[in-house]
ModelCIF file with pLDDT and N, C-alpha, C, O atoms, coordinates in Angstrom:
data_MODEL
#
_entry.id   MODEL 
#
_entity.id                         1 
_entity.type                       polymer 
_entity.pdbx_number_of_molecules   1 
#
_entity_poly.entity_id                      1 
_entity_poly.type                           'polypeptide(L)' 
_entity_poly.nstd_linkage                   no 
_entity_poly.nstd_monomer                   no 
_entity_poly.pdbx_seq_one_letter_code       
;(UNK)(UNK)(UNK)(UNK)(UNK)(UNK)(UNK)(UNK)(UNK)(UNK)(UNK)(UNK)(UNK)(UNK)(UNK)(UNK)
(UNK)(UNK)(UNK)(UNK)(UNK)(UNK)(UNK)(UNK)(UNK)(UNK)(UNK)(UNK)(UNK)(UNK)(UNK)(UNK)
(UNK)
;
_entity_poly.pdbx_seq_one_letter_code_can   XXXXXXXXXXXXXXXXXXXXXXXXXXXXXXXXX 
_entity_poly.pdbx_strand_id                 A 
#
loop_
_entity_poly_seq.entity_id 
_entity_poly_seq.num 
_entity_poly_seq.mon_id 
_entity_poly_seq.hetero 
1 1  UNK n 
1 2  UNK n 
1 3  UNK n 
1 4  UNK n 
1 5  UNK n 
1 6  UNK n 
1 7  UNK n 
1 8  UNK n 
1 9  UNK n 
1 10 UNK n 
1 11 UNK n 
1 12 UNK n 
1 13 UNK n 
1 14 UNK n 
1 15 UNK n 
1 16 UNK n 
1 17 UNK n 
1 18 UNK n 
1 19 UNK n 
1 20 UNK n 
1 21 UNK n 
1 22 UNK n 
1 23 UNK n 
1 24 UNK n 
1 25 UNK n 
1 26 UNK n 
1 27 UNK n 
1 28 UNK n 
1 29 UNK n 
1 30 UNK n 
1 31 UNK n 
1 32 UNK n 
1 33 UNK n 
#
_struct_asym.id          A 
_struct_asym.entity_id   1 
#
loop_
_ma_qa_metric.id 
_ma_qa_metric.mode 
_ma_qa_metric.name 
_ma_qa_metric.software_group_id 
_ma_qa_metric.type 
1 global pLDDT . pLDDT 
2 local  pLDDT . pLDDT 
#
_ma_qa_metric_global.metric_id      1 
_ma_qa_metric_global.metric_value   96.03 
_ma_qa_metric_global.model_id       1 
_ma_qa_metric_global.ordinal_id     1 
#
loop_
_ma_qa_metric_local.label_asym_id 
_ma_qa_metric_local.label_comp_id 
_ma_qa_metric_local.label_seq_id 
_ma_qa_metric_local.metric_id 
_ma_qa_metric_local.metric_value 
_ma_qa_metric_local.model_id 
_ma_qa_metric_local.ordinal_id 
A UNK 1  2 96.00 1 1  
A UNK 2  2 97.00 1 2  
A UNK 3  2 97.00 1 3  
A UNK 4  2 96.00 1 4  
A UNK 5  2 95.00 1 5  
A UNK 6  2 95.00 1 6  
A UNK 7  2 96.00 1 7  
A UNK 8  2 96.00 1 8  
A UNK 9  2 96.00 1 9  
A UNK 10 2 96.00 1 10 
A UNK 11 2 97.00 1 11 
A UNK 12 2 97.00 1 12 
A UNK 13 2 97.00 1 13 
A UNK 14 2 98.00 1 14 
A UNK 15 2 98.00 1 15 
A UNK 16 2 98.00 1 16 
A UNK 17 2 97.00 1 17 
A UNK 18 2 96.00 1 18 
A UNK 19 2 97.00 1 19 
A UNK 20 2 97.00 1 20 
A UNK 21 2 96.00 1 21 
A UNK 22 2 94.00 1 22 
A UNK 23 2 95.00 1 23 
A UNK 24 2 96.00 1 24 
A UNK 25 2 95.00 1 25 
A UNK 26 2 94.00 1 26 
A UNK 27 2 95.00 1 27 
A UNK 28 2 95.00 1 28 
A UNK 29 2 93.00 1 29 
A UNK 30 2 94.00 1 30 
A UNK 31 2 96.00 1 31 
A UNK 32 2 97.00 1 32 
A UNK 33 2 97.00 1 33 
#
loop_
_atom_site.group_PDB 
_atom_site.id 
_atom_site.type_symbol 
_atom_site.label_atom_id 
_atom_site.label_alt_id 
_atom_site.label_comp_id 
_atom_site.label_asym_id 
_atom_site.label_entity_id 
_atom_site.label_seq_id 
_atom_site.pdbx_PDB_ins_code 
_atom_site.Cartn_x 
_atom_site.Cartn_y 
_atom_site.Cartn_z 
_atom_site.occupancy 
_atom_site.B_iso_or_equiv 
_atom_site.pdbx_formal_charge 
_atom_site.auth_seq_id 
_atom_site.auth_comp_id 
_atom_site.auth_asym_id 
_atom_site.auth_atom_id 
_atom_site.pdbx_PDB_model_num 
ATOM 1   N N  . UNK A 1 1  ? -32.355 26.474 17.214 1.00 96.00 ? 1  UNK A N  1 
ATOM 2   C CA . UNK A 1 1  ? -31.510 27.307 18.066 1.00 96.00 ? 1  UNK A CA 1 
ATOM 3   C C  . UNK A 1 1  ? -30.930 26.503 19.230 1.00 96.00 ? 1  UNK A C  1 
ATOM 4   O O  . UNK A 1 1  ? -29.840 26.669 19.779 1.00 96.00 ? 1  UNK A O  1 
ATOM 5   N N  . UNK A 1 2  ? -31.863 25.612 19.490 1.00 97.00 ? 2  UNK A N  1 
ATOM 6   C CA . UNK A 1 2  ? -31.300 24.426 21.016 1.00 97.00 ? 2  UNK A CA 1 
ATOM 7   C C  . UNK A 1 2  ? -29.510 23.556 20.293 1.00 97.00 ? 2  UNK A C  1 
ATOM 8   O O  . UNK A 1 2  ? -28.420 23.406 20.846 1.00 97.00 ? 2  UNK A O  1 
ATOM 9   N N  . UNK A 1 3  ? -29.989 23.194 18.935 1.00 97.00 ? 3  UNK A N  1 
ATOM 10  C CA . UNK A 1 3  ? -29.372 22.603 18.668 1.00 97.00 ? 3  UNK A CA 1 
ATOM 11  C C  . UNK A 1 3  ? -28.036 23.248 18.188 1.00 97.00 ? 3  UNK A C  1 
ATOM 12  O O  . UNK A 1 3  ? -26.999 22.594 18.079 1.00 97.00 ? 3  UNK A O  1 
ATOM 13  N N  . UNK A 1 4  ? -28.130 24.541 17.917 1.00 96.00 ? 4  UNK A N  1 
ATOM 14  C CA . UNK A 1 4  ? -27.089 25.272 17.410 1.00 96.00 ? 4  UNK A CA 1 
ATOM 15  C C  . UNK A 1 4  ? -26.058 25.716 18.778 1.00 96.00 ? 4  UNK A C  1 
ATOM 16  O O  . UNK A 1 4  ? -24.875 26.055 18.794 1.00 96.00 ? 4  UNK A O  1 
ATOM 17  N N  . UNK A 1 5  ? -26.999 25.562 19.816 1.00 95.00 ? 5  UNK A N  1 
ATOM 18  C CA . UNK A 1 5  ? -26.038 25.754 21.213 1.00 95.00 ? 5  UNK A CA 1 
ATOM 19  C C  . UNK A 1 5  ? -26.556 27.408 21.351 1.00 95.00 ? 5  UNK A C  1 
ATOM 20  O O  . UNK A 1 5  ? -25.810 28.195 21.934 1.00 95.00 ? 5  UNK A O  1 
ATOM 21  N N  . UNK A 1 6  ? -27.632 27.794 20.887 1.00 95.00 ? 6  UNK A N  1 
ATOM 22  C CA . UNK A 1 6  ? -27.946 29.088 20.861 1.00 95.00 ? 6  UNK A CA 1 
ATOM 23  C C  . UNK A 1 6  ? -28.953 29.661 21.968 1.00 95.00 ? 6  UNK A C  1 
ATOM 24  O O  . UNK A 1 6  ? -29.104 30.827 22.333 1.00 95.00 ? 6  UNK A O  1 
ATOM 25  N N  . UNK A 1 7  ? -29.533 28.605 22.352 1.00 96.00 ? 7  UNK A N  1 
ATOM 26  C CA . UNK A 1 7  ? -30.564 28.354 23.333 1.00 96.00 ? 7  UNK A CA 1 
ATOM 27  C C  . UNK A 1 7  ? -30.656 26.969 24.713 1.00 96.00 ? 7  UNK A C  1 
ATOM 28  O O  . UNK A 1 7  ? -30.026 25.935 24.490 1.00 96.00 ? 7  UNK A O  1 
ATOM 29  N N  . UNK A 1 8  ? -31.144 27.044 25.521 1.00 96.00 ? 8  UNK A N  1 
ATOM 30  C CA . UNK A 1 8  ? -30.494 26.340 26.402 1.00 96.00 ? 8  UNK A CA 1 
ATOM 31  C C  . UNK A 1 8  ? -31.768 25.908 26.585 1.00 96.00 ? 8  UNK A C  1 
ATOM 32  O O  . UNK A 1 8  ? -32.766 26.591 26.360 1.00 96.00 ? 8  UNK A O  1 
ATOM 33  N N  . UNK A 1 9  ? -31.757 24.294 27.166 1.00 96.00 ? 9  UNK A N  1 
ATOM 34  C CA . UNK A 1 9  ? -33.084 23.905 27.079 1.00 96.00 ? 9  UNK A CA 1 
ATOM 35  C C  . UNK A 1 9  ? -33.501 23.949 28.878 1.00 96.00 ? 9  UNK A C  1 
ATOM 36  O O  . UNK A 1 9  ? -32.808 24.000 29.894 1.00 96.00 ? 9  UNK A O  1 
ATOM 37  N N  . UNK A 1 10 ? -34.614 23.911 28.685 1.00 96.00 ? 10 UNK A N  1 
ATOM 38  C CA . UNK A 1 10 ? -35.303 23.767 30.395 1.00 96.00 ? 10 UNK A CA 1 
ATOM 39  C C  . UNK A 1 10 ? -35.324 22.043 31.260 1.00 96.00 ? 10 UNK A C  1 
ATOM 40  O O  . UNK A 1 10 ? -35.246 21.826 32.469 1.00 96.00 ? 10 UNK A O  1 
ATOM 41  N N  . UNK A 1 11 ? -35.436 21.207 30.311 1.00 97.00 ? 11 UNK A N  1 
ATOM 42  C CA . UNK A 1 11 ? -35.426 19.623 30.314 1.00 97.00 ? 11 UNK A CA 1 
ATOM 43  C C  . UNK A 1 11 ? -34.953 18.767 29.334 1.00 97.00 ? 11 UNK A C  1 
ATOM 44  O O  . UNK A 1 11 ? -34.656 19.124 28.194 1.00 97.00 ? 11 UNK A O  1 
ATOM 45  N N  . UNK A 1 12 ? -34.878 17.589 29.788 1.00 97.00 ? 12 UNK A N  1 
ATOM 46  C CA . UNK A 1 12 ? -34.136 16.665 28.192 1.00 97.00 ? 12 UNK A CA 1 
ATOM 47  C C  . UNK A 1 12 ? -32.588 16.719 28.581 1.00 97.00 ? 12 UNK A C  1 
ATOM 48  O O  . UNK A 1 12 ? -31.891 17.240 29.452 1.00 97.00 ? 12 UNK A O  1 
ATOM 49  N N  . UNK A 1 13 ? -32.447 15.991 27.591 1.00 97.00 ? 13 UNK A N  1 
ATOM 50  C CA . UNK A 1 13 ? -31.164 15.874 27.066 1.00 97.00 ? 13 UNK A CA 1 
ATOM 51  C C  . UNK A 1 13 ? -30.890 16.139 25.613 1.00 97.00 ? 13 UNK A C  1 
ATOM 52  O O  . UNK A 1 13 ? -31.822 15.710 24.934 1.00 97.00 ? 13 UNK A O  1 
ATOM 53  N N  . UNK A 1 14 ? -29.942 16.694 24.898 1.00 98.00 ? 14 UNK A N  1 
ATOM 54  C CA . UNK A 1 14 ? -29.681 17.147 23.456 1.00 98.00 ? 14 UNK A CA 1 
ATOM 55  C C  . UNK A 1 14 ? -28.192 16.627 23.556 1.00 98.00 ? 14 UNK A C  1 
ATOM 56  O O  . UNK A 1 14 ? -27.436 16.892 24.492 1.00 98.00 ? 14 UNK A O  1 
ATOM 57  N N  . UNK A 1 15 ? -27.823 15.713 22.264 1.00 98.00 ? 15 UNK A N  1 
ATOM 58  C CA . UNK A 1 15 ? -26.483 15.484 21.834 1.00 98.00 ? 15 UNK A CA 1 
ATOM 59  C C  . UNK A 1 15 ? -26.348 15.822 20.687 1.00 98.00 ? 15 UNK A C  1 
ATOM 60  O O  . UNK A 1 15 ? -27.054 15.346 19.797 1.00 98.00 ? 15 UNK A O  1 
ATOM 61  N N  . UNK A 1 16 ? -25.338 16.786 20.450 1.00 98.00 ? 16 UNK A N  1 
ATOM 62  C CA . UNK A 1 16 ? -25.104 16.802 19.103 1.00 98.00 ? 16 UNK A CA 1 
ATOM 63  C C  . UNK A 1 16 ? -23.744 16.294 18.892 1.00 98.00 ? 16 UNK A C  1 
ATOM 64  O O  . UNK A 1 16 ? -22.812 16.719 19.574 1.00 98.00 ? 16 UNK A O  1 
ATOM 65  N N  . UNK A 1 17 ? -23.562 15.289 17.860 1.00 97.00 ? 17 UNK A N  1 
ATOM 66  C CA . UNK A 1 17 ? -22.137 14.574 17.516 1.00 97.00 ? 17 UNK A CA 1 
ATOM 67  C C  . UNK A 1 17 ? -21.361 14.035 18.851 1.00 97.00 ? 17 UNK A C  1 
ATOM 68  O O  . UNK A 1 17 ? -20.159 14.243 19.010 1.00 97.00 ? 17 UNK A O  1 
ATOM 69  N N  . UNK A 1 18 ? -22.318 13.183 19.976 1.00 96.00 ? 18 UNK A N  1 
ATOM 70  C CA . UNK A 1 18 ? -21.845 12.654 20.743 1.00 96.00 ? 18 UNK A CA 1 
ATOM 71  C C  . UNK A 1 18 ? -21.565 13.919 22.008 1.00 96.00 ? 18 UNK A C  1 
ATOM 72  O O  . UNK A 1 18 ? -21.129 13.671 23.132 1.00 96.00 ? 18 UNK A O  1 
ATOM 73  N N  . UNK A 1 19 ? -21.806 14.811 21.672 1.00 97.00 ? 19 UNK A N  1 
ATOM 74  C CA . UNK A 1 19 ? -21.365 15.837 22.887 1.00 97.00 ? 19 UNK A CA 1 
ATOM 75  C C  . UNK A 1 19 ? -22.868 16.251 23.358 1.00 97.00 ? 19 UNK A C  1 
ATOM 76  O O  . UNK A 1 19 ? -23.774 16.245 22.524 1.00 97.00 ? 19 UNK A O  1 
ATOM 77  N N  . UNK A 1 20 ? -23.068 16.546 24.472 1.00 97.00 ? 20 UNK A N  1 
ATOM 78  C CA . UNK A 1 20 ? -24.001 17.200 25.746 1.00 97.00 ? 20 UNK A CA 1 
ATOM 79  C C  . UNK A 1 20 ? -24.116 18.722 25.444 1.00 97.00 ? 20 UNK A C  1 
ATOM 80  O O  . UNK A 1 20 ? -23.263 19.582 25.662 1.00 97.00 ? 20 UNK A O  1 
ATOM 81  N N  . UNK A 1 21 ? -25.578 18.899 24.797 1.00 96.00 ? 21 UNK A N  1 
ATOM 82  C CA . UNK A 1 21 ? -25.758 20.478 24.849 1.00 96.00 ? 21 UNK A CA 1 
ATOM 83  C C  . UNK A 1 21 ? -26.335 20.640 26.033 1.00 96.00 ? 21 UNK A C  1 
ATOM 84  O O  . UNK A 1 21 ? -27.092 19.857 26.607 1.00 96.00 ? 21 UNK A O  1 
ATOM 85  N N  . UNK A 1 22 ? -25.760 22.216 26.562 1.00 94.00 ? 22 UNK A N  1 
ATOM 86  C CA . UNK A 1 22 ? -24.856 22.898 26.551 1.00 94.00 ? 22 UNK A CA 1 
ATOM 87  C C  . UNK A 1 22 ? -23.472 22.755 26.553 1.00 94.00 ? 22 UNK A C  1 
ATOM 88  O O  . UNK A 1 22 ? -22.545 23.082 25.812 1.00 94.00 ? 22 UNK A O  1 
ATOM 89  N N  . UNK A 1 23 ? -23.656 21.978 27.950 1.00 95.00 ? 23 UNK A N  1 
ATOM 90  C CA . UNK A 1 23 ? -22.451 21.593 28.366 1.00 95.00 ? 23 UNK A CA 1 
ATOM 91  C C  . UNK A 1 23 ? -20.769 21.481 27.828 1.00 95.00 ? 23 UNK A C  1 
ATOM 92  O O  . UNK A 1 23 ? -19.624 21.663 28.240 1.00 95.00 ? 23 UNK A O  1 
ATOM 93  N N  . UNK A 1 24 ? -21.241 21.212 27.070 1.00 96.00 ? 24 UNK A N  1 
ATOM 94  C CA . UNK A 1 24 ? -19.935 21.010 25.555 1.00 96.00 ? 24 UNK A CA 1 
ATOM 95  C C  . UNK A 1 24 ? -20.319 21.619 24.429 1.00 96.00 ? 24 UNK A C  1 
ATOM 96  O O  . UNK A 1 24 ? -20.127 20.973 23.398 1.00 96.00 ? 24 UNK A O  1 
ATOM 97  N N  . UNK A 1 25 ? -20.734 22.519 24.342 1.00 95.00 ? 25 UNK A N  1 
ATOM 98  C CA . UNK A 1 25 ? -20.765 23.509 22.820 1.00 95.00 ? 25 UNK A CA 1 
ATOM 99  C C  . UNK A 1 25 ? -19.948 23.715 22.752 1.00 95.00 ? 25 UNK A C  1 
ATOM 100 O O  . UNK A 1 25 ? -19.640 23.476 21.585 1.00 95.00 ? 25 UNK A O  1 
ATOM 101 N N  . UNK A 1 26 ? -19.050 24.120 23.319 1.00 94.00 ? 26 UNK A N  1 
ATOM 102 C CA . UNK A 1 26 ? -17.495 24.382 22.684 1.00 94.00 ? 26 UNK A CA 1 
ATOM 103 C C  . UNK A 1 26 ? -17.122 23.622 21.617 1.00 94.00 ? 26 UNK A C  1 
ATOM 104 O O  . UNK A 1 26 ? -16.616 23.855 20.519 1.00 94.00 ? 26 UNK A O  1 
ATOM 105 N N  . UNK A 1 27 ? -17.636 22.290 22.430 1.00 95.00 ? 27 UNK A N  1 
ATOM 106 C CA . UNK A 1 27 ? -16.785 20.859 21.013 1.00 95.00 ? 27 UNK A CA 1 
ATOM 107 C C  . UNK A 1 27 ? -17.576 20.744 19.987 1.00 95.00 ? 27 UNK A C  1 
ATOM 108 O O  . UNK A 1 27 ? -17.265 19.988 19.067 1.00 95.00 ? 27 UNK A O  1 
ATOM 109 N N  . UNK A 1 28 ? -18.485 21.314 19.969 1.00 95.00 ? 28 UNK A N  1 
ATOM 110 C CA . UNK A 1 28 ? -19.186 21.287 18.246 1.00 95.00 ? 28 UNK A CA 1 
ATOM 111 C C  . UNK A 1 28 ? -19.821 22.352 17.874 1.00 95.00 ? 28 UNK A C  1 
ATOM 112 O O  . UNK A 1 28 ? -20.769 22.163 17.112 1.00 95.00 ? 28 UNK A O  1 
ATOM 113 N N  . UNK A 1 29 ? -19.558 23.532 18.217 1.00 93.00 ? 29 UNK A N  1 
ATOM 114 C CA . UNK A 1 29 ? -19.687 24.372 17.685 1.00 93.00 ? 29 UNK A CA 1 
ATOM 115 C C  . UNK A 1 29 ? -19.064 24.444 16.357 1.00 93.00 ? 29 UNK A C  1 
ATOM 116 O O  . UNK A 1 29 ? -19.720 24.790 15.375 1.00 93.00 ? 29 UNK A O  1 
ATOM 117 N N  . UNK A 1 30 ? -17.810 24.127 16.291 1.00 94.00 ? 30 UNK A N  1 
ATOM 118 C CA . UNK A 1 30 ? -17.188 24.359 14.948 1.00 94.00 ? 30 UNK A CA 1 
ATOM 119 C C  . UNK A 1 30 ? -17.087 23.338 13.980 1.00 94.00 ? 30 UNK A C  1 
ATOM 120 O O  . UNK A 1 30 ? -16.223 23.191 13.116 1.00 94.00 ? 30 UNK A O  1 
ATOM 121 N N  . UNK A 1 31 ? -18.518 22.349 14.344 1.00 96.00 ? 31 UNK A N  1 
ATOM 122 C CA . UNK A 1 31 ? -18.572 21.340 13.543 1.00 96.00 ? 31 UNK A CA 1 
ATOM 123 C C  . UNK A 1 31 ? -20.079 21.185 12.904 1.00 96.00 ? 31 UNK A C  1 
ATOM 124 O O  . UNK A 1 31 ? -20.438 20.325 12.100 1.00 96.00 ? 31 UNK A O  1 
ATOM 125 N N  . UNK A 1 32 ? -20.734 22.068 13.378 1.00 97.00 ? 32 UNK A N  1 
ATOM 126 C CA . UNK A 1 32 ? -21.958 22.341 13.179 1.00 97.00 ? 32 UNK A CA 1 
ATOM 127 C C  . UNK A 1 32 ? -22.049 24.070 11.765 1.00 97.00 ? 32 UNK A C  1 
ATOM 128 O O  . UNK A 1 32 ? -21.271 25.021 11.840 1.00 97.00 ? 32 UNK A O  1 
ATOM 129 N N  . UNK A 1 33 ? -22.997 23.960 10.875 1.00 97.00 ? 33 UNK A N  1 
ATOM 130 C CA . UNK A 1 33 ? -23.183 24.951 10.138 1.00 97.00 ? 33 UNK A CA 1 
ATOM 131 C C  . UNK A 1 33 ? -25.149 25.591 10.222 1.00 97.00 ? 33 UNK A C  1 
ATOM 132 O O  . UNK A 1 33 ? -25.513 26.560 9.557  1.00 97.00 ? 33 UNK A O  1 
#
C-alpha cells in the first residue's frame, strides 16, 4: 500500500521509478499496476 502511494510512510524514504513517495505520486501512479 506504501508503495502503491496508498499509504504514507512515518520514516524512510520510498522511490518508486525514480520518483519520491508521496511526494510525487502523481508521476507514477499511472505507471504502477
Amino acid at each position: 500500500r506504501i508503495l502503491a502511494a496508498l499509504l504514507r510512510p512515518h520514516a524512510g524514504d520510498v522511490l518508486v521509478l525514480g520518483e519520491p513517495l508521496p511526494r510525487r505520486a502523481f508521476a507514477v501512479r499511472g505507471r504502477l499496476g
